[in-house]
Protein backbone atom coordinates (compact mmCIF):
# COMPACT_ATOMS: atom_id res chain seq x y z
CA UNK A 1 0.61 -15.34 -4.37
CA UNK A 2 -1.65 -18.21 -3.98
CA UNK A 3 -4.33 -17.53 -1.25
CA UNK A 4 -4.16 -20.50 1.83
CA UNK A 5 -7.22 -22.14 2.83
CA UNK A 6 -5.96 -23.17 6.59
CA UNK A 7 -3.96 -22.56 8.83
CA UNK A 8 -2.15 -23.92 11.65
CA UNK A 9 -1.82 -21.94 15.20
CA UNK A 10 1.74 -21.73 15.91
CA UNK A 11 1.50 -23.13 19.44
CA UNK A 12 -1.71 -25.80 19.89
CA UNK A 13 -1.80 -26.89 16.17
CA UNK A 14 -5.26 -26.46 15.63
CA UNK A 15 -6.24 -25.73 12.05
CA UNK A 16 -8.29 -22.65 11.51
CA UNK A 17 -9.70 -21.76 8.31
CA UNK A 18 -7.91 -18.76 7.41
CA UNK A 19 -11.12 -16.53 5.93
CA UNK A 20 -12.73 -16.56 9.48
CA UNK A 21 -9.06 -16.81 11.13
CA UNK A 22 -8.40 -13.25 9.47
CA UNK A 23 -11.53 -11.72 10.90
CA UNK A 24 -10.49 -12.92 14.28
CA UNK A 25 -7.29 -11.10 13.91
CA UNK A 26 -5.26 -14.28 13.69
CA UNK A 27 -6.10 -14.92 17.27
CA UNK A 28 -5.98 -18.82 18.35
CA UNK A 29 -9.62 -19.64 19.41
CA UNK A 30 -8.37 -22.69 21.11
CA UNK A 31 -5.19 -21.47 23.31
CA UNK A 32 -5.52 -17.25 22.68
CA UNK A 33 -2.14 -17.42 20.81
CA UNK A 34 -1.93 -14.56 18.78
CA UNK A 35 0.13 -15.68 15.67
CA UNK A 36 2.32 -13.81 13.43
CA UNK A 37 0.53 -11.19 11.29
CA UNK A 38 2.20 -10.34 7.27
CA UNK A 39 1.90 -6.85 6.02
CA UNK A 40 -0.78 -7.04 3.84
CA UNK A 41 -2.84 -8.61 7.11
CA UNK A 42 -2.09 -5.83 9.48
CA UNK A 43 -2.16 -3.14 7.07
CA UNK A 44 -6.24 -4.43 6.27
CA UNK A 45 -6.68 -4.43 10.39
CA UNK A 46 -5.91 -0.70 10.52
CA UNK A 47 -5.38 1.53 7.56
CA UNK A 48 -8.61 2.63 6.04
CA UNK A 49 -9.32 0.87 2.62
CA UNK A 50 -7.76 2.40 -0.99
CA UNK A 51 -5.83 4.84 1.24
CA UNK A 52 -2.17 3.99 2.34
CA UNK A 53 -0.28 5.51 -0.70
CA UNK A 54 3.53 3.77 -0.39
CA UNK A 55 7.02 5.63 0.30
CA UNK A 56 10.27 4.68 -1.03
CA UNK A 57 8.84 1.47 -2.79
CA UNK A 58 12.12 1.40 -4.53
CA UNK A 59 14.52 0.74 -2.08
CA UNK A 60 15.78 -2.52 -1.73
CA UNK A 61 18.75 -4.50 -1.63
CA UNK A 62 22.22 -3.99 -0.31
CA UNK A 63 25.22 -5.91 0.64
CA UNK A 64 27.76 -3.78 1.83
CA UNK A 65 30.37 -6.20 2.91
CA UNK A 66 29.14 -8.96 0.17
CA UNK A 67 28.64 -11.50 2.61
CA UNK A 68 28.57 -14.95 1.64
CA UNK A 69 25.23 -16.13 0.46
CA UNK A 70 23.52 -12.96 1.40
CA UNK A 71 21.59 -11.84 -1.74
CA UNK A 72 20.82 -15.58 -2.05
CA UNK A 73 18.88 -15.93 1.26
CA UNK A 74 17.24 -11.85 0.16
CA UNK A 75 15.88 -13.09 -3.01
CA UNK A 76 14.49 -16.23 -1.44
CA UNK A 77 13.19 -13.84 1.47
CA UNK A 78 11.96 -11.50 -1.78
CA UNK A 79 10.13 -14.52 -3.52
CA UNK A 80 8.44 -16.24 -1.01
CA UNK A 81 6.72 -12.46 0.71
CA UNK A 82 6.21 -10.92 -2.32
CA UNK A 83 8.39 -7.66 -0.36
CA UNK A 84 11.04 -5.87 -1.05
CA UNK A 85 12.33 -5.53 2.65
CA UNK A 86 11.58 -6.17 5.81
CA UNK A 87 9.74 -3.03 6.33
CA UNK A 88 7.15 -1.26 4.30
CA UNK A 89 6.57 2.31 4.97
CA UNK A 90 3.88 4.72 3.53
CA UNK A 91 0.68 7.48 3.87
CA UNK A 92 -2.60 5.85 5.64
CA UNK A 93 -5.11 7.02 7.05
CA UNK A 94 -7.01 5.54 10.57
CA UNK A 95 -10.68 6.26 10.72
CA UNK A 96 -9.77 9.63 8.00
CA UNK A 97 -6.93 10.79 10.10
CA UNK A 98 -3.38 10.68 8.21
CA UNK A 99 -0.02 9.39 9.83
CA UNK A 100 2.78 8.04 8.46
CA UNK A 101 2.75 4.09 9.17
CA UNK A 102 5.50 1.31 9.08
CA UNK A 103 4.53 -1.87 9.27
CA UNK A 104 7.57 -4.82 9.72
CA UNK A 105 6.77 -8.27 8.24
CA UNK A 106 8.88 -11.18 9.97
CA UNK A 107 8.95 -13.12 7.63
CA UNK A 108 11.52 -11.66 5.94
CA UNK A 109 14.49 -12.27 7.10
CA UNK A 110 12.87 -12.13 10.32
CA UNK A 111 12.04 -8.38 9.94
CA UNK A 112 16.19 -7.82 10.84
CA UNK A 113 17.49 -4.29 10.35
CA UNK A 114 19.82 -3.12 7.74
CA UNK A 115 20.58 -0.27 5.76
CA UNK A 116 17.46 -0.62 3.41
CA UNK A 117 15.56 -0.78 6.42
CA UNK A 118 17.11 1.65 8.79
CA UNK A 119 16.79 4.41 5.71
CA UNK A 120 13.37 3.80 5.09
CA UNK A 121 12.31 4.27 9.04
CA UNK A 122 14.86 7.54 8.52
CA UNK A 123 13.18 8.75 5.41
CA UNK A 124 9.26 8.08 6.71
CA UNK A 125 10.19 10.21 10.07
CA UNK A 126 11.66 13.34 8.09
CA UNK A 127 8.57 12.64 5.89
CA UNK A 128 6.17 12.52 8.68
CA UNK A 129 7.63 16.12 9.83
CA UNK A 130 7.94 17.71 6.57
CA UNK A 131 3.96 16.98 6.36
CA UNK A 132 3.17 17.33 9.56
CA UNK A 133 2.28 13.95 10.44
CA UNK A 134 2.17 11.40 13.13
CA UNK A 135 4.16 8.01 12.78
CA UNK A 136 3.06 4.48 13.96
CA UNK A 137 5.46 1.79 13.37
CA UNK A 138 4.64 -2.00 14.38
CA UNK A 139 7.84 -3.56 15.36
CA UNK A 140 8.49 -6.88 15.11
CA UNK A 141 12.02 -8.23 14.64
CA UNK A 142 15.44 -10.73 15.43
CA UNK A 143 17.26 -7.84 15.35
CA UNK A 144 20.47 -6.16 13.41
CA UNK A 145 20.85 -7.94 10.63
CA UNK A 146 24.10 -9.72 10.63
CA UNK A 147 24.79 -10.03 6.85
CA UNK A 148 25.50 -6.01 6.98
CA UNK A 149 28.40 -6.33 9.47
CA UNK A 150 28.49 -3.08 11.33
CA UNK A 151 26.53 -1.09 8.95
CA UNK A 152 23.38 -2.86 10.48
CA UNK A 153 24.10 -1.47 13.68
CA UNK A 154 24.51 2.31 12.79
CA UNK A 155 21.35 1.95 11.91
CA UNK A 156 20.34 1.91 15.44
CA UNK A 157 22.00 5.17 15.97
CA UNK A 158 20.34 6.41 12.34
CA UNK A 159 17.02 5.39 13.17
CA UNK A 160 17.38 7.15 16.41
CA UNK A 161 18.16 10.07 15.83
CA UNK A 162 15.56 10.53 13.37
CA UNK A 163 13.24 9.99 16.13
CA UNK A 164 14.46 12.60 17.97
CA UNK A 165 14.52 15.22 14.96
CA UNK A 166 11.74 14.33 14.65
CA UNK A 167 10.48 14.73 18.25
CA UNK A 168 12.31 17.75 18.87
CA UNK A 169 9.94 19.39 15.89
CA UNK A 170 6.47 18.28 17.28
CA UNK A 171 6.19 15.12 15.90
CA UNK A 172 4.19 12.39 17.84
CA UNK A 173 5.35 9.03 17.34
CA UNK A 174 3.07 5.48 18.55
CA UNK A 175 5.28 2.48 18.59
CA UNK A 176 3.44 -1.06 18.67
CA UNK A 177 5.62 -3.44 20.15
CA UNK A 178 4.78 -6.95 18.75
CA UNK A 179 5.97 -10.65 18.75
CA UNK A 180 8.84 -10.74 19.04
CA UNK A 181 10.40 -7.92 19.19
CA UNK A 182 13.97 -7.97 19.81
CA UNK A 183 18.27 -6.96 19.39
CA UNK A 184 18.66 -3.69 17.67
CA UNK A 185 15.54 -2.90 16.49
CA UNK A 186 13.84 -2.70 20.54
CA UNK A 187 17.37 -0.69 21.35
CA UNK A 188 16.58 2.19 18.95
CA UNK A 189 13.06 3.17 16.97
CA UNK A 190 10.82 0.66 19.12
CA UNK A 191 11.24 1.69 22.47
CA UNK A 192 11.63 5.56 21.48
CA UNK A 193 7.98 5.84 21.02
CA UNK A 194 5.40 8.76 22.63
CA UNK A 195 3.37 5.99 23.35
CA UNK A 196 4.48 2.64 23.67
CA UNK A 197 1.57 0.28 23.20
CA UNK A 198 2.47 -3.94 22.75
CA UNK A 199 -0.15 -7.17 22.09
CA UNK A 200 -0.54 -9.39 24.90
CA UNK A 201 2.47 -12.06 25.73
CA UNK A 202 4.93 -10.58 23.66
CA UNK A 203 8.18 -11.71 23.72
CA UNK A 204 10.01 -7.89 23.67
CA UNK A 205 13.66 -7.35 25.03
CA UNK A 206 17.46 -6.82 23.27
CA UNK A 207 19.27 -9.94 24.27
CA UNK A 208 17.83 -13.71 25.02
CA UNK A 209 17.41 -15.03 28.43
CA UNK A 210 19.91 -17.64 28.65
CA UNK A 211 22.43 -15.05 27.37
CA UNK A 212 21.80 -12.49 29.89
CA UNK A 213 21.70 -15.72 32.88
CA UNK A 214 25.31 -16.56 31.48
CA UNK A 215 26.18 -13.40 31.82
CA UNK A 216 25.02 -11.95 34.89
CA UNK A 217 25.40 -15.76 36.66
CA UNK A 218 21.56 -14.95 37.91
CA UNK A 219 18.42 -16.62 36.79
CA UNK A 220 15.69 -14.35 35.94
CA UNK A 221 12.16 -14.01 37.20
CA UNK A 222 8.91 -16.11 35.25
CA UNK A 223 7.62 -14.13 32.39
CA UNK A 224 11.08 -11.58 32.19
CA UNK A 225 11.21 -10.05 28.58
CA UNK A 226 7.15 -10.55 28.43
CA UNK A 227 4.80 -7.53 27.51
CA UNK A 228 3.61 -8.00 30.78
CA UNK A 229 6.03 -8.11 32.81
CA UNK A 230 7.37 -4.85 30.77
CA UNK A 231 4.18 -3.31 31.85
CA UNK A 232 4.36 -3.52 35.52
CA UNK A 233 7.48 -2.41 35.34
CA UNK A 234 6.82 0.89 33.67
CA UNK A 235 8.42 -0.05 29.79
CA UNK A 236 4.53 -0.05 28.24
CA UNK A 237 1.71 2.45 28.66
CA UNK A 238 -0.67 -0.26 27.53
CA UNK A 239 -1.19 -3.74 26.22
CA UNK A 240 -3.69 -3.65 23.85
CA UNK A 241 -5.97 -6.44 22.22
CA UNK A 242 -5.71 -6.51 18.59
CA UNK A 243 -9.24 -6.10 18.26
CA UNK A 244 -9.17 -3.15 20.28
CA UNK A 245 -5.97 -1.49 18.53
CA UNK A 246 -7.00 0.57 15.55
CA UNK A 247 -9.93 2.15 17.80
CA UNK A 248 -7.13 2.76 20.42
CA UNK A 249 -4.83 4.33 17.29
CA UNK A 250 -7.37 6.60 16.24
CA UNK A 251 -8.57 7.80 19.27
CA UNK A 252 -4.48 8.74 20.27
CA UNK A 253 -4.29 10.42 16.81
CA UNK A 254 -7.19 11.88 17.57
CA UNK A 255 -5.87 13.78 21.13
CA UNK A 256 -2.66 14.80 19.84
CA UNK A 257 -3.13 15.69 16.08
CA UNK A 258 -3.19 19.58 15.41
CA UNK A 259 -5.65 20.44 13.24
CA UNK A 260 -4.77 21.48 10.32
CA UNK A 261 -5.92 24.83 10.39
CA UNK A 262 -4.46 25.85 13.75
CA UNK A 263 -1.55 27.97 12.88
CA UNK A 264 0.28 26.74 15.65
CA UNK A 265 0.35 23.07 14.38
CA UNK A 266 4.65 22.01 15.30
């Protein structure tokens, strides 16, 4: 794929040239917006160089109810990312300490969970145990994906109780909450996490605001559904600067990795 000179912050408008913009973490010098991060971006920011090694590259498309137009809108997704899916998962290591790491790129398809994507978080979690491994997923998302019908939800329940399989054996799982992160996916895997870390002004939550106003004939309080308001509320352990993040990752790998050695590692 062609490589972009500029580029536009989502919310002023203000055209940053995307060399320097990509050392600043995509981070809006003008307003502080932090603007969508692709794979390829966030896997640079915190896997060490030459070492993320990928799992289950061949998994890819399914439409189990054929829905109209479906593979259509996935190849365009496909074509346009340069991904398979909405999710890549793989081996990396952070600072020379391995874990298991899933990174979700919103741009395709809006990072929405289906089967291909609800297997491959499954698959990476009885990976991560059968190597005894940590697992960090970054979680952004619009949710179930609604081309899969009801498939894409038992992937919530899937998902889920990989985590706690996974849990139950040892494992220690960091989930990065970022923008947005929404439906299905912050109803399972997201919100399951050891430690729950999110970027600043994240929109994070299942359903929108005006739905949840309709339904519960209340209005809700400024900033509801933000990552700070989930944080004084107890949701988060910590809100975390992207700059600060892969320090913060490695230093939480570092206090709860066994080493290898230690024969009572899980």
């Amino acid at each position: 794929m062609e490589e972009i000179a500029f580029r536009k912050c989502s919310r002023c408008g203000y055209v940053h040239e995307n060399t320097r913009f990509k050392r600043e973490h995509y981070i809006c010098n003008k307003c502080g917006t932090y603007n969508t991060m692709t794979f390829s971006d966030r896997l640079d920011a915190i896997v060490d160089g030459g070492t993320f090694e990928e799992l289950n590259e061949e998994m890819a498309f399914q439409d189990p109810i054929i829905f109209p137009g479906y593979e259509e809108k996935y190849e365009k997704a496909a074509e346009i990312t340069g991904l398979k899916e909405a999710i890549i998962t793989g081996y990396g290591e952070i600072n020379g300490i391995g874990t298991m790491i899933g990174i979700m790129d919103s741009r395709f398809i809006m990072a929405s969970m289906g089967i291909t994507v609800g297997t491959k978080i499954t698959c990476m979690f009885e990976e991560a145990q059968k190597r005894k491994l940590p697992v960090i997923i970054f979680s952004t998302s619009g949710g179930a994906r609604m081309q899969e019908g009801i498939y894409s939800l038992m992937q919530m329940a899937k998902t889920a109780a990989a985590v706690q399989e996974f849990s139950e054996a040892g494992g220690y799982y960091i989930s990065v909450l970022t923008n947005p992160t929404t439906g299905g996916v912050s109803a399972s895997f997201a919100f399951l996490g050891d430690t729950i870390l999110a970027e600043p002004n994240a929109l994070i939550g299942f359903a929108g605001k005006r739905v949840i106003e309709q339904t519960i004939k209340e209005l809700l309080p400024e900033g509801f559904q933000t990552s700070e308001y989930l944080l004084e509320h107890g949701f988060l352990d910590a809100i975390v600067p992207r700059e600060g993040l892969k320090a913060l990752l490695f230093r939480l790998l570092k206090y709860h990795t066994v080493p290898k050695t230690d024969a009572c590692a899980y």
